[in-house]
Structures are given as structure tokens and as C-alpha cells.
Protein backbone atom coordinates (compact mmCIF):
# COMPACT_ATOMS: atom_id res chain seq x y z
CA UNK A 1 10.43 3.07 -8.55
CA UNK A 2 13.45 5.60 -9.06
CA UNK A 3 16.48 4.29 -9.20
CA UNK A 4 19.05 5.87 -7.27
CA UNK A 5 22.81 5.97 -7.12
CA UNK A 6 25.20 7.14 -4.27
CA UNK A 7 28.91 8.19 -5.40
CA UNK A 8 31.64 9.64 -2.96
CA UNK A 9 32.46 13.37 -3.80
CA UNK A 10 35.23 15.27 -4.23
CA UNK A 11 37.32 18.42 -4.96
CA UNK A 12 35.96 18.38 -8.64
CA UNK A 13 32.44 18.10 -7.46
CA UNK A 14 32.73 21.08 -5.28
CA UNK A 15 30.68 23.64 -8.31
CA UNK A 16 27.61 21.06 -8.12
CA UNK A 17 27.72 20.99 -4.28
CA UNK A 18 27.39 25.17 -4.36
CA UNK A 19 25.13 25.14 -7.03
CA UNK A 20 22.63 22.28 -4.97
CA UNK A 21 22.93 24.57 -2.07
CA UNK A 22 21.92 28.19 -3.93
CA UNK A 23 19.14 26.65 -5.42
CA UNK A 24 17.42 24.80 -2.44
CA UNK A 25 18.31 26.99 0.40
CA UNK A 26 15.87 30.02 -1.04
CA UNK A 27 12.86 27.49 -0.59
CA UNK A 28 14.37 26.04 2.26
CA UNK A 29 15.11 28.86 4.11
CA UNK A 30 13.78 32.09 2.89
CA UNK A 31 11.01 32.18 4.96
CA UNK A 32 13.33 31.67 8.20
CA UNK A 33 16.30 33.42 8.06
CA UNK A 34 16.92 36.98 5.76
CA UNK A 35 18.52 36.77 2.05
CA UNK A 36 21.64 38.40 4.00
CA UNK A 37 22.04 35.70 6.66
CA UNK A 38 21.46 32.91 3.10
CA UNK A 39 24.56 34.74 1.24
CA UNK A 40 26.89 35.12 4.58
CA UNK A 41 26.50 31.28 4.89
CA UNK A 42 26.42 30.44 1.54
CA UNK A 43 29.74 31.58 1.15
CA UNK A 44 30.87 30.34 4.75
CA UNK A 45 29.54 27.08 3.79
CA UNK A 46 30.34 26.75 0.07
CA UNK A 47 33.09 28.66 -0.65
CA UNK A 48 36.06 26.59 -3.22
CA UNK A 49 38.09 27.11 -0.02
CA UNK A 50 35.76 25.97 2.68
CA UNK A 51 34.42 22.91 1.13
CA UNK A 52 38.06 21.89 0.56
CA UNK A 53 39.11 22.12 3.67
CA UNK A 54 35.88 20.27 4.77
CA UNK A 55 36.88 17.45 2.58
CA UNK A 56 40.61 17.47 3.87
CA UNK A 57 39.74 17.56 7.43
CA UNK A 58 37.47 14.13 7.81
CA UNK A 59 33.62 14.89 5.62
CA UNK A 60 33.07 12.80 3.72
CA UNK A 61 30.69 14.26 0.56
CA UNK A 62 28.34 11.87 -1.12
CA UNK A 63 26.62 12.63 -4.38
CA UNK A 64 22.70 11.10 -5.33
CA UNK A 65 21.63 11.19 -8.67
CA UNK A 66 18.59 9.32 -9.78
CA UNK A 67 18.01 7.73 -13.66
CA UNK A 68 16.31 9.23 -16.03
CA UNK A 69 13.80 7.79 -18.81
CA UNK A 70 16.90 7.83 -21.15
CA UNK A 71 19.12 6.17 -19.07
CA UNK A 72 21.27 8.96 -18.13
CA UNK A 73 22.10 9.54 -14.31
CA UNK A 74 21.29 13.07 -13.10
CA UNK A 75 22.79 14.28 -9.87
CA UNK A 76 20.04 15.60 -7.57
CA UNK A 77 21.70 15.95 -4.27
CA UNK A 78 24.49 15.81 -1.79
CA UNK A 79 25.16 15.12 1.62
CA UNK A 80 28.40 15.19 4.23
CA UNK A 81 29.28 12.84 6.72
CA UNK A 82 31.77 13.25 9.65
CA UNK A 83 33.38 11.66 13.17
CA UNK A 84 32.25 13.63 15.64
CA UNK A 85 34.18 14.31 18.76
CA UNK A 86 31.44 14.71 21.76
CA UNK A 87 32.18 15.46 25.45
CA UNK A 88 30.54 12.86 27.14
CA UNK A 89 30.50 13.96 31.21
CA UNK A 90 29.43 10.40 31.91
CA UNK A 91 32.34 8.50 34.32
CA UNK A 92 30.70 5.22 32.87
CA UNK A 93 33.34 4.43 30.23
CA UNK A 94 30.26 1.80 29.15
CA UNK A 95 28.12 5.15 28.28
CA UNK A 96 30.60 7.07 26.30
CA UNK A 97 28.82 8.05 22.74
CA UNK A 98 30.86 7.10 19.74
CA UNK A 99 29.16 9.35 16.87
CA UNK A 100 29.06 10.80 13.71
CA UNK A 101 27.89 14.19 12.32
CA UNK A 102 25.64 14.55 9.22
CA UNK A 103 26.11 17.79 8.18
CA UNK A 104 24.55 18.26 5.20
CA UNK A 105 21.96 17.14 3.34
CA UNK A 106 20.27 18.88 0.35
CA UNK A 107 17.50 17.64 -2.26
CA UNK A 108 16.90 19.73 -5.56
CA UNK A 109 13.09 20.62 -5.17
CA UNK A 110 12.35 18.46 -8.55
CA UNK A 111 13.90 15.56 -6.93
CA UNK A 112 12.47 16.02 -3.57
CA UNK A 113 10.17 12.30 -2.70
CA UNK A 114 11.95 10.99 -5.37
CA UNK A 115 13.69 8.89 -2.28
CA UNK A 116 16.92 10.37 -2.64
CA UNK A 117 17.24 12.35 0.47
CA UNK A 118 16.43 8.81 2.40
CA UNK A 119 19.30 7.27 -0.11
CA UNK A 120 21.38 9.88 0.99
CA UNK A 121 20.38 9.43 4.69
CA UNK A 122 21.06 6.00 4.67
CA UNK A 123 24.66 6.18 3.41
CA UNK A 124 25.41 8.70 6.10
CA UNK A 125 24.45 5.63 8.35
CA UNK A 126 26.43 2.91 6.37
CA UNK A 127 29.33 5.19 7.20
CA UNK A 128 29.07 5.43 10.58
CA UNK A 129 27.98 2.22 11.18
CA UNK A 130 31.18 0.83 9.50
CA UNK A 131 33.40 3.57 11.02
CA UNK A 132 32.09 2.03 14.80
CA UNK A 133 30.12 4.94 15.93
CA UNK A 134 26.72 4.30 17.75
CA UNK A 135 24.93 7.36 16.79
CA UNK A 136 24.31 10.08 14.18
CA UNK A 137 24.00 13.50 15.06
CA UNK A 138 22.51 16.62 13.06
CA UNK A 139 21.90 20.23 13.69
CA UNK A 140 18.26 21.05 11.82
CA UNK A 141 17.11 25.17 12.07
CA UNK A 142 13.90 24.85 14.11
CA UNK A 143 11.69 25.95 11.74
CA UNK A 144 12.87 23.24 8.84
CA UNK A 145 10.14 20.93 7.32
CA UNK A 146 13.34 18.39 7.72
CA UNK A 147 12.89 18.07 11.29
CA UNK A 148 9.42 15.89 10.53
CA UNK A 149 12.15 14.03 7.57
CA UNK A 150 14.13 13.33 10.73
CA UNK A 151 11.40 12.26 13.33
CA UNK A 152 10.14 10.06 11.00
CA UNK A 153 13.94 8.51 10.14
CA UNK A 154 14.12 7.83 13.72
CA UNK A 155 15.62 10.67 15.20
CA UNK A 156 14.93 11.95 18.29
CA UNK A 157 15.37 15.73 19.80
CA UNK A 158 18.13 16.00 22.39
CA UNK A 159 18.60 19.53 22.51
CA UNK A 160 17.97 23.53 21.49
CA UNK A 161 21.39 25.22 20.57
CA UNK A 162 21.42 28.72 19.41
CA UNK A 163 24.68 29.11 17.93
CA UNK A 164 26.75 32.25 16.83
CA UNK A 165 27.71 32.16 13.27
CA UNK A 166 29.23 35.81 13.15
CA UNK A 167 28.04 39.02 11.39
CA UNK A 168 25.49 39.24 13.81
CA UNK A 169 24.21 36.05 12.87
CA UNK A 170 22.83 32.72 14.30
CA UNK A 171 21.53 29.39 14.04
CA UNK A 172 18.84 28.25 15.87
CA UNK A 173 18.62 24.54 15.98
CA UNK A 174 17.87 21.28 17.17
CA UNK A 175 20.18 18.98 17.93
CA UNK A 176 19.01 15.15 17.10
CA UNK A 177 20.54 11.71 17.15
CA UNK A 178 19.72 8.55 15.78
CA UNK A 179 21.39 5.85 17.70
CA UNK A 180 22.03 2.59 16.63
């Protein structure tokens, strides 16, 4: 059994964050989206400035690294965490949704069914749990092998969204939620 270890990120992790993302998006998404619509949002996404200003405004990062033979942690993934704000049309005050966002969550290929991404996952929920939301939300591209990660987690498929990312770009997604 690996053993796996969950730290809270910050501004001085933001090179390993970047460097998770260029090397799993390729095999996550090359054979979805084009090499141009991976750099635009690599950049979007990762940039020193945008990750940041992700971490100043409410996501919280979360690093996973699993031990090695020798006893040395190695970091293997990340994931973010956030309150989400949701428009709930409901009049029931009783119904109103009280959620948080995972938006992120990235495995090195080596270290994928190692059990980190469900480490990962988890924490995500300890965080909204303890922050008093009901619910975690995610966005997953419809075409991600993550989606059957998710279904299996417990998620369930509320919603398409096809969403404008700029550049003549978009994101084609399902929305889930796990509630709890």
C-alpha cells in the first residue's frame, strides 16, 4: 500500500503546479482538444500571475506526494478547492445548495492508481465538509476518462455546459456534484 501525504500549497509551489499540468494535460487531452487550445489554457490556467490570484481569491491548492522505497516523499499531484457561489432559483430557503468547486485535479501518469488522485479527492471533501457546504461541484471535458473517476466517486451528471474560453475557444463539459 502507497503511502500518501496531502500538504496545502502555495505561492512557492506555483512552478510544480505548471509543471504537473504540462506534463499530464498532453495525455489527458491531446486527443480532445488541439495543441493550440492546450497552450492558450495552459497559460490562462497556470500562468505565475493567474495561479496567484487563484490562491488570493479563495482556492485552496493541495499538494499529494506518495513515499518512495527510500523514504523520500515525491510530489505527484495537485488539486484546488473553492466556495462556490450558485444561483439557486428554488424559493425553498430549505433547498438552497451550499457548495464547493473542485477545480483541479491532476495525477502525473507514473503516479496514476497509485491512490493519489482519490487522496486528493477526498481532501477536496474534508474541506468542504468542514467549510459547511453540502455538495462538490466539478466541470470534467466530456470526453475525459475522469468522468468514469467521478461516477465511480459518487458523482452524478447534472448538466452539459459549453463554455467560451476566448480565442475562439471552448470547453465542453459536464457539470457533476457529489452531495453530501
Amino acid at each position: 500500500m502507497t503511502e500518501i501525504q496531502i500538504t496545502r500549497a502555495g505561492l512557492n509551489d506555483r512552478d510544480f503546479i505548471r509543471s504537473v499540468s504540462e506534463r499530464t494535460w498532453p495525455s489527458t487531452y491531446g486527443h480532445i482538444i488541439s495543441q493550440a487550445q492546450i497552450d492558450f489554457m495552459l497559460d490562462w490556467m497556470y500562468s505565475n500571475e493567474s495561479l496567484e490570484k487563484q490562491m488570493n481569491t479563495g482556492c485552496e491548492f493541495y499538494i499529494a506526494s506518495i513515499k518512495k522505497e527510500n523514504e523520500q516523499w515525491d510530489a505527484v499531484g495537485f488539486c484546488s478547492v473553492s466556495p462556490e457561489d450558485e444561483q439557486d432559483k428554488s424559493t425553498d430557503a430549505s433547498e438552497i445548495s451550499n457548495a464547493h468547486k473542485l477545480n483541479k485535479l491532476y495525477v502525473l501518469p507514473e503516479a496514476q492508481g497509485t491512490g493519489a488522485g482519490k487522496a486528493l479527492l477526498n481532501k477536496c471533501i474534508e474541506v468542504a465538509k468542514a467549510a459547511g457546504s453540502n455538495s462538490l461541484l466539478l466541470q470534467v471535458n466530456k470526453l475525459n476518462n475522469a468522468y468514469t473517476f467521478y461516477l465511480k466517486k459518487g458523482f452524478i451528471k447534472e448538466r452539459e455546459f459549453k463554455f467560451d474560453i476566448g480565442n475562439g475557444f471552448y470547453m465542453d463539459d459536464y457539470v457533476m456534484r457529489l452531495n453530501f
